[in-house]
Protein backbone atom coordinates (compact mmCIF):
# COMPACT_ATOMS: atom_id res chain seq x y z
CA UNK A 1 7.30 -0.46 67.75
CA UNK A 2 8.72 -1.98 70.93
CA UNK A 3 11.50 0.94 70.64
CA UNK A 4 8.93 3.53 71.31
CA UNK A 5 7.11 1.60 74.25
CA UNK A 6 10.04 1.22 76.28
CA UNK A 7 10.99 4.63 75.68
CA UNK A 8 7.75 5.76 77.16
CA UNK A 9 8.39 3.20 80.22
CA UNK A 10 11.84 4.61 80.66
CA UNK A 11 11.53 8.16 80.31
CA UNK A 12 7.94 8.57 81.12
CA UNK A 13 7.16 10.12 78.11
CA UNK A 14 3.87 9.95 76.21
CA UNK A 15 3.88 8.51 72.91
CA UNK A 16 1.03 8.25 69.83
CA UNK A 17 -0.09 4.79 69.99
CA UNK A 18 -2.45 3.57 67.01
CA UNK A 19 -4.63 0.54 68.36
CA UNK A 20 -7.52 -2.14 67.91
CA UNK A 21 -10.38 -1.57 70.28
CA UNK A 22 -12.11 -4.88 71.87
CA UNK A 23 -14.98 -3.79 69.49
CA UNK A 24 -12.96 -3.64 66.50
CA UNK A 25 -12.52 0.09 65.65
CA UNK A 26 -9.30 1.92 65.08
CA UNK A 27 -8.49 4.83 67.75
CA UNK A 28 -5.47 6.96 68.27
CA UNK A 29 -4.48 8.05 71.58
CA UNK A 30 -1.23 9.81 73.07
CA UNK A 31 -0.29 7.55 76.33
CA UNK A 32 2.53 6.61 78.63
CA UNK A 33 3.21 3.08 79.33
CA UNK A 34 3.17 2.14 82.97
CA UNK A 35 3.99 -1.46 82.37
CA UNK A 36 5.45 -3.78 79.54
CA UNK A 37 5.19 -7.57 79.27
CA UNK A 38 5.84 -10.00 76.47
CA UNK A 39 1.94 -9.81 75.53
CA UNK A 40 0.94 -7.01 76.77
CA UNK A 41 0.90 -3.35 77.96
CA UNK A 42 -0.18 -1.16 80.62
CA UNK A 43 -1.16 2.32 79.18
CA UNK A 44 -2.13 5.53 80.58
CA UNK A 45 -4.06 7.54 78.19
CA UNK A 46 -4.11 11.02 78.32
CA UNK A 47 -7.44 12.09 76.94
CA UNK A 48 -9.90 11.30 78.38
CA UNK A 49 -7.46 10.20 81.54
CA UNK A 50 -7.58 6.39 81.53
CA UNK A 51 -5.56 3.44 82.70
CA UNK A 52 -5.95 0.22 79.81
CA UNK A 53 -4.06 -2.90 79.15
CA UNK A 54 -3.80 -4.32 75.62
CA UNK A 55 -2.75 -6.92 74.08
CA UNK A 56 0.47 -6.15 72.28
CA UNK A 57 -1.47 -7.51 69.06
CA UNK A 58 -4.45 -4.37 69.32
CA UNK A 59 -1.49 -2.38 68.66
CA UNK A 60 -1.33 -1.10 65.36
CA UNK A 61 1.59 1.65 65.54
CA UNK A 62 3.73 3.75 67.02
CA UNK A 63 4.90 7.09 67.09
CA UNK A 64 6.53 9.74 68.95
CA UNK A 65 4.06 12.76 70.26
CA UNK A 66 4.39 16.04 68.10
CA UNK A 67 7.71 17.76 69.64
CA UNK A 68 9.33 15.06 71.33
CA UNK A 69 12.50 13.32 68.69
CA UNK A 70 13.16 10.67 71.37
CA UNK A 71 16.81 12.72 71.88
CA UNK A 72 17.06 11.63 75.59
């Protein structure tokens, strides 16, 4: 999973993250990372246009967006 976060950080490229919410439900959400650390990451989400930080445990999977093979 940490391939496809530093890919987004790199190439500023959204990715399909799958993640925990603080109130316990799953959600989905195509994002570019703004900032990694060792426990956690800074995300942009794309709809609805938010910034949020997680904790690298919330994080559930990872996935390129529909389109993009992660060629560059």
């Amino acid at each position: 999973m940490e391939r496809f976060l530093r890919y987004s950080l790199s190439h500023n490229r959204p990715i399909r993250l799958m993640l925990m919410t603080a109130e316990g439900q799953l959600r989905q959400v195509k994002a570019v990372v703004e900032a990694l650390c060792a426990d956690s990451v800074s995300l942009y989400i794309l709809r609805p246009p938010q910034r949020l930080t997680v904790r690298m445990e919330q994080l559930l999977a990872a996935d390129y967006v529909r389109g993009d093979e992660g060629q560059d």
